[in-house]
C-alpha atoms as a PDB file:
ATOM      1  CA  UNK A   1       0.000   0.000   0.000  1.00  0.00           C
ATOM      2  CA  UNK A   2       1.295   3.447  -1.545  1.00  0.00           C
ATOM      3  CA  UNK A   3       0.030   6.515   0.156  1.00  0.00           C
ATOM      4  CA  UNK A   4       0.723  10.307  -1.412  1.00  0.00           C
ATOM      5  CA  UNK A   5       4.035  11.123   0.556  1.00  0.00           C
ATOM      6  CA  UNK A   6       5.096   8.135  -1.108  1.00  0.00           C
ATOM      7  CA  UNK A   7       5.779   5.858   1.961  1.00  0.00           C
ATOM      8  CA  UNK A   8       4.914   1.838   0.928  1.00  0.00           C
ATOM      9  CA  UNK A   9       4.093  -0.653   3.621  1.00  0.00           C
ATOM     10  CA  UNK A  10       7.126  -3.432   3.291  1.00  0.00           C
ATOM     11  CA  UNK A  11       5.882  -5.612   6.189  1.00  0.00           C
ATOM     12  CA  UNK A  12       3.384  -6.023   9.421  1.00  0.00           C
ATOM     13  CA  UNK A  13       4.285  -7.887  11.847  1.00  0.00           C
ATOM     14  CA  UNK A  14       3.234  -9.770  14.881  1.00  0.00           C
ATOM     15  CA  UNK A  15       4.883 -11.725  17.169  1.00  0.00           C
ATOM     16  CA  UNK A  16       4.582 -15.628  16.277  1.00  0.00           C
ATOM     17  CA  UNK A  17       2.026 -18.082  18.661  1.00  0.00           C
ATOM     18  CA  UNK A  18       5.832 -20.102  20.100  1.00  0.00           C
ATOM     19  CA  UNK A  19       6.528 -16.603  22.157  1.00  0.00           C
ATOM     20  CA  UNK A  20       4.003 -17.341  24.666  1.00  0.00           C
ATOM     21  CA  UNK A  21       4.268 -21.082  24.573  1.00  0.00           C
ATOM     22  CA  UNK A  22       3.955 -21.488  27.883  1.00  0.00           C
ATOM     23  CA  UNK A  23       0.436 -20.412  27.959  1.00  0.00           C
ATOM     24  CA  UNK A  24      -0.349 -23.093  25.388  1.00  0.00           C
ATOM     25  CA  UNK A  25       1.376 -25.538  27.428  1.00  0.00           C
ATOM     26  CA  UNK A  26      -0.412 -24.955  30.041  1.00  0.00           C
ATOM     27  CA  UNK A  27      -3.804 -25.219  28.382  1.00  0.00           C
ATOM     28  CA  UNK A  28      -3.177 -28.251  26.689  1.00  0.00           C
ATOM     29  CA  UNK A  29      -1.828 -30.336  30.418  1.00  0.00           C
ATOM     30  CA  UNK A  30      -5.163 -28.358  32.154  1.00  0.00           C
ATOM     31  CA  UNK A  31      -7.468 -30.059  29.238  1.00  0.00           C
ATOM     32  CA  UNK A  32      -5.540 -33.437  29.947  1.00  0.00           C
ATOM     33  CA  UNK A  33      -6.036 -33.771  33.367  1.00  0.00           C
ATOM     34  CA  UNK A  34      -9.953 -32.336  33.022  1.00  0.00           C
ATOM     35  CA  UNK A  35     -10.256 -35.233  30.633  1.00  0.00           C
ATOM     36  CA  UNK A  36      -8.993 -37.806  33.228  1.00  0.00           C
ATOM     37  CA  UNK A  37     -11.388 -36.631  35.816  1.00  0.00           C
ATOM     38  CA  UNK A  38     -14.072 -37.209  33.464  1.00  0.00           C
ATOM     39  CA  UNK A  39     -13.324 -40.740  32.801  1.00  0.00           C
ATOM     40  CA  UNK A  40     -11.306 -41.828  36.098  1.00  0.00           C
ATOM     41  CA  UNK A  41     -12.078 -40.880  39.323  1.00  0.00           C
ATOM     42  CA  UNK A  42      -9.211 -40.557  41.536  1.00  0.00           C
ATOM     43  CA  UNK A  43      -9.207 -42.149  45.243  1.00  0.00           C
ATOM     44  CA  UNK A  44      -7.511 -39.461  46.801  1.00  0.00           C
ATOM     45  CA  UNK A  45     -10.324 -37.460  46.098  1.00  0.00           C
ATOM     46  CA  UNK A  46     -13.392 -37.709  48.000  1.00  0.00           C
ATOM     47  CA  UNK A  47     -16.523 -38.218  46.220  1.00  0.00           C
ATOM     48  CA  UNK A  48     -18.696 -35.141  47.456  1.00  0.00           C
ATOM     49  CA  UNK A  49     -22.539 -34.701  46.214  1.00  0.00           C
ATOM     50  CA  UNK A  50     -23.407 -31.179  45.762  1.00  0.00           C
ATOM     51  CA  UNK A  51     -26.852 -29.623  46.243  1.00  0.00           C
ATOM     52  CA  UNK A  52     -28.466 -29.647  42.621  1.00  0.00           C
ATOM     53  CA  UNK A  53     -27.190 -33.187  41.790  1.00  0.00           C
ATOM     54  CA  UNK A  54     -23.646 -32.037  41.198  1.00  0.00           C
ATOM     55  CA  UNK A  55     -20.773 -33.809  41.637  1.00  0.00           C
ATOM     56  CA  UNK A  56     -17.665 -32.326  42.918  1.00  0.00           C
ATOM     57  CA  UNK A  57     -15.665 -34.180  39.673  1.00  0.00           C
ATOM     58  CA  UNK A  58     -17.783 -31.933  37.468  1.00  0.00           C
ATOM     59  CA  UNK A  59     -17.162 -28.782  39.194  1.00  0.00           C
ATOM     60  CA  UNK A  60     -13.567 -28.925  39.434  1.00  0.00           C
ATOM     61  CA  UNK A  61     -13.635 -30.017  35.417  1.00  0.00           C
ATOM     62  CA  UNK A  62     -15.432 -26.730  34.822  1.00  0.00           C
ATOM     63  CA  UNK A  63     -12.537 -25.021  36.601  1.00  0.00           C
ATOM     64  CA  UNK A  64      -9.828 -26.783  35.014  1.00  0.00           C
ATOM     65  CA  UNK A  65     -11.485 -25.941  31.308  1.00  0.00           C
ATOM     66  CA  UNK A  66     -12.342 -21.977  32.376  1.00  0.00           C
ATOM     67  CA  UNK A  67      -8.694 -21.910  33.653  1.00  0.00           C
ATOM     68  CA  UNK A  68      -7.273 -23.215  29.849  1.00  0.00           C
ATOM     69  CA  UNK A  69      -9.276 -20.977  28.242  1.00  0.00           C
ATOM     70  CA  UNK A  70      -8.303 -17.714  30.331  1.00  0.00           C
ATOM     71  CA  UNK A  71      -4.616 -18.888  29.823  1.00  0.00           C
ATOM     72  CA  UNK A  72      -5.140 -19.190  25.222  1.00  0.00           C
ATOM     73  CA  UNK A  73      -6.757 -16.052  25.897  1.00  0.00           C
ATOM     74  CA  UNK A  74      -4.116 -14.418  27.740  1.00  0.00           C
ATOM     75  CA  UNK A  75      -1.428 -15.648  25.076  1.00  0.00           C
ATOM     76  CA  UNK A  76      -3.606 -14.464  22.251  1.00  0.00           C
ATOM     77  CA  UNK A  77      -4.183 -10.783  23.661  1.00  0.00           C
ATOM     78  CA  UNK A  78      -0.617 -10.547  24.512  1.00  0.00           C
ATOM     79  CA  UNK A  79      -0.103 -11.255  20.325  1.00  0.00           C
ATOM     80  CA  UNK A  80      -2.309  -9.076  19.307  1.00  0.00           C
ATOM     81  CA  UNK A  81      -1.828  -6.100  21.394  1.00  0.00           C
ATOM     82  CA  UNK A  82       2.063  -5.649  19.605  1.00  0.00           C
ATOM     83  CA  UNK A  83       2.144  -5.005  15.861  1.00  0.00           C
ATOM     84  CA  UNK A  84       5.389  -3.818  13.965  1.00  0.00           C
ATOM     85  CA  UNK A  85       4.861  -1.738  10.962  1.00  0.00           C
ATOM     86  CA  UNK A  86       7.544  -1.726   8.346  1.00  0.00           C
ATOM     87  CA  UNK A  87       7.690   1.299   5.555  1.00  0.00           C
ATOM     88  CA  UNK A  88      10.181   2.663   3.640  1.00  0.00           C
ATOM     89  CA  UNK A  89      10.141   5.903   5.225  1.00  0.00           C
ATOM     90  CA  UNK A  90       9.685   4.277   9.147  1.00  0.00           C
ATOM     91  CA  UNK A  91       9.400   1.481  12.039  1.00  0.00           C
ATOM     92  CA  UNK A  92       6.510   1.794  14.010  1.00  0.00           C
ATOM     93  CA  UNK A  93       6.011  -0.132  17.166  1.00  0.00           C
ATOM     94  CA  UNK A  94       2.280  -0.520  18.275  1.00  0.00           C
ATOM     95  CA  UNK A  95       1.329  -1.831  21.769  1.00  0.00           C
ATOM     96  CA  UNK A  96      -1.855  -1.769  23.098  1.00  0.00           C
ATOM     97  CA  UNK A  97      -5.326  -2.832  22.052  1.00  0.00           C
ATOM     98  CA  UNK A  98      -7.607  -0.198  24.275  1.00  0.00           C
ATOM     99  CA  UNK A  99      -4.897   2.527  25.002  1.00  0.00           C
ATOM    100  CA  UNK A 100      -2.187   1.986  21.809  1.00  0.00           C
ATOM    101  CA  UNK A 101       1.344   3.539  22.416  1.00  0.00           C
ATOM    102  CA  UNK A 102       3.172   4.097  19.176  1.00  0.00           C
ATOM    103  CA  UNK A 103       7.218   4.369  18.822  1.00  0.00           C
ATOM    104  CA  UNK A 104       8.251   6.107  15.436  1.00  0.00           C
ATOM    105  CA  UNK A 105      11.381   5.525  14.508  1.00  0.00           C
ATOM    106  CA  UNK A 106      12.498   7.336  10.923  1.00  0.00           C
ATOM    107  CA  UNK A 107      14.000   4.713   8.399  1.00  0.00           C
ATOM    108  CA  UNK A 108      17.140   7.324   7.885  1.00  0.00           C
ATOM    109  CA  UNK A 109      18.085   7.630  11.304  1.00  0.00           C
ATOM    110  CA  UNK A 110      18.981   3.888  11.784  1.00  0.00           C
ATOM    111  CA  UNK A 111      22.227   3.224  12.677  1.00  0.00           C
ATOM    112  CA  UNK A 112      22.134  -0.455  12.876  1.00  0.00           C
ATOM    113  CA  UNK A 113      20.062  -3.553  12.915  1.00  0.00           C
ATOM    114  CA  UNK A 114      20.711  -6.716  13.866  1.00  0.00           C
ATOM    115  CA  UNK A 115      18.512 -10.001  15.160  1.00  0.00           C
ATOM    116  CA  UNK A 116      19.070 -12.400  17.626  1.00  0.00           C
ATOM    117  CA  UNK A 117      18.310 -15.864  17.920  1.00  0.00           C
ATOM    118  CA  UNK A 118      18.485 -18.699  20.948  1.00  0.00           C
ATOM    119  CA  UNK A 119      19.199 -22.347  19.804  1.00  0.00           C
ATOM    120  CA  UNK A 120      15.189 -23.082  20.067  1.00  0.00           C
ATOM    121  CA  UNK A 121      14.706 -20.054  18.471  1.00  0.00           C
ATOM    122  CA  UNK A 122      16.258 -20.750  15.747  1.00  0.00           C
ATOM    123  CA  UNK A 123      14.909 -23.953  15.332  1.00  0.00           C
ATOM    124  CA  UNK A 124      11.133 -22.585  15.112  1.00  0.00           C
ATOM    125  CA  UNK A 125      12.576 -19.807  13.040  1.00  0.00           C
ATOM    126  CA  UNK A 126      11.742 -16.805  15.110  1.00  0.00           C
ATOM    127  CA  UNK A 127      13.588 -14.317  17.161  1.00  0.00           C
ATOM    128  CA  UNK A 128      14.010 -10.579  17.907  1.00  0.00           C
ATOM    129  CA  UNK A 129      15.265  -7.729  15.541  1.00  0.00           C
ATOM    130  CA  UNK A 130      16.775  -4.695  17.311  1.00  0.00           C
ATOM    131  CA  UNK A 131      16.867  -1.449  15.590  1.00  0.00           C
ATOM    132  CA  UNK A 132      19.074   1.117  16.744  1.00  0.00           C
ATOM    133  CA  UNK A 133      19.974   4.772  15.956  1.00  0.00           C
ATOM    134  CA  UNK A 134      22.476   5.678  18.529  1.00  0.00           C
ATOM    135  CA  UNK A 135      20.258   7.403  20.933  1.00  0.00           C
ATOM    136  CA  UNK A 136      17.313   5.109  20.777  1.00  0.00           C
ATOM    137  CA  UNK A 137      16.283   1.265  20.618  1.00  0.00           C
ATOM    138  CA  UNK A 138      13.384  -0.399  19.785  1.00  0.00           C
ATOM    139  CA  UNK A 139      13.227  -4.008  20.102  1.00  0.00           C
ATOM    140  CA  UNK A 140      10.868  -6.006  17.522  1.00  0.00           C
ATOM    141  CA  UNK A 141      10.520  -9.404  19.965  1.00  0.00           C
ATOM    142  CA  UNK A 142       9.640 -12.838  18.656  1.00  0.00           C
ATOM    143  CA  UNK A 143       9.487 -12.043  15.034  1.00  0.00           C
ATOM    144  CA  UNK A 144       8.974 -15.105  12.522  1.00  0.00           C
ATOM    145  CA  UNK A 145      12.185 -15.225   9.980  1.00  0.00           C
ATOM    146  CA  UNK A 146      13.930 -12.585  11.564  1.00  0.00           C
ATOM    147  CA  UNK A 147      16.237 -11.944   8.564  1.00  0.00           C
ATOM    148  CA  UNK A 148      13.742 -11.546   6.775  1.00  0.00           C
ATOM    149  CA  UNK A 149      12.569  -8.142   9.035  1.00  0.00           C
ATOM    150  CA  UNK A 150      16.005  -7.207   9.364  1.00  0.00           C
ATOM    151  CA  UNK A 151      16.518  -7.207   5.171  1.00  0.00           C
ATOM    152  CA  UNK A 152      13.482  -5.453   4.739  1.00  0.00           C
ATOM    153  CA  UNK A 153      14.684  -2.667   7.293  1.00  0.00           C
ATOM    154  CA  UNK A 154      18.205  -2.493   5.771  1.00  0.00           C
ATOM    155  CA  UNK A 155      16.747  -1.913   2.328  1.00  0.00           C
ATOM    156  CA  UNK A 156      14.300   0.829   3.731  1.00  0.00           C
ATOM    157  CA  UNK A 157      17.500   2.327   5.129  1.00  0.00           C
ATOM    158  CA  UNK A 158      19.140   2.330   2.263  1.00  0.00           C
ATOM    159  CA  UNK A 159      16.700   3.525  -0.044  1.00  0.00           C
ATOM    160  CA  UNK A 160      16.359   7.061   1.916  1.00  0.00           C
ATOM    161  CA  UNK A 161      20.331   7.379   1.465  1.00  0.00           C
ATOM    162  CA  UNK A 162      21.377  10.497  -0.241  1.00  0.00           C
ATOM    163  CA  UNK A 163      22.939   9.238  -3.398  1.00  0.00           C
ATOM    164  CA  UNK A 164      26.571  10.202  -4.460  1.00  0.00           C
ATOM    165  CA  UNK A 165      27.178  11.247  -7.768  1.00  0.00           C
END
């Protein structure tokens, strides 16, 4: 997309699902032991009956499920509440869904950028893409291909260089 000052969107970006595994994780073990309670029922729990004809098994399933679904949900707002946009003419950090915050950071004032990757994180082909202009820093975390981002960046740095002739 090509607006009149002539600034072109090269990428948007959001962090991938693997940087908040752990909430995934924990949904999936939560959903595992609900399903055991539904088909097993433990000894060392005592068989309670609840006014209503409910049984205590049943309540602490309905727990166990609401608690795996808070925990996706957490994960997924955390995603979607940071967006990285990538122009020619500027990186823009977004964070926030209700109240956004916005750092601007001009394409020509980059100094450097570089990515870094962990062992697992390069093995799910992700990471984090700093940009930095001397004075400032903005840290694009748990970006998929993250040489990818830090091409497209370099090129939008290098196509607001004065030429010499």
């Amino acid at each position: 997309m090509e607006t009149d000052s002539g600034e072109k969107t090269l990428m948007v970006i959001r962090q991938v699902r693997l940087k908040n595994l752990k909430h995934y994780v924990t949904m999936f073990f939560l959903l595992i032991i609900a399903g055991y309670l539904q088909f097993f029922r433990p000894s060392f729990l005592p068989a309670y009956d609840l006014p209503g004809g409910w049984d205590i098994y049943y309540l602490l399933e309905i727990l166990l499920i609401f608690i795996a679904f808070i925990s996706v949900m957490v994960a997924e707002v955390k995603r979607v509440k940071q967006e990285y946009l990538v122009t020619n003419l500027r990186i823009i950090d977004s964070y926030g869904i209700l109240k956004k915050s916005t750092t601007v950071m001009m394409a020509n004032q980059v100094k450097r950028v570089y990515s870094t990757q962990g062992i697992l994180q390069r093995l799910m082909r992700y990471g984090d893409v700093v940009v930095d202009t001397g004075e400032d820093q903005v840290v694009l975390e748990g970006v998929h291909d993250p040489k990818k981002v830090e091409s497209a960046i370099t090129q939008a740095m290098s196509s607001r260089l004065p030429s010499r002739t």
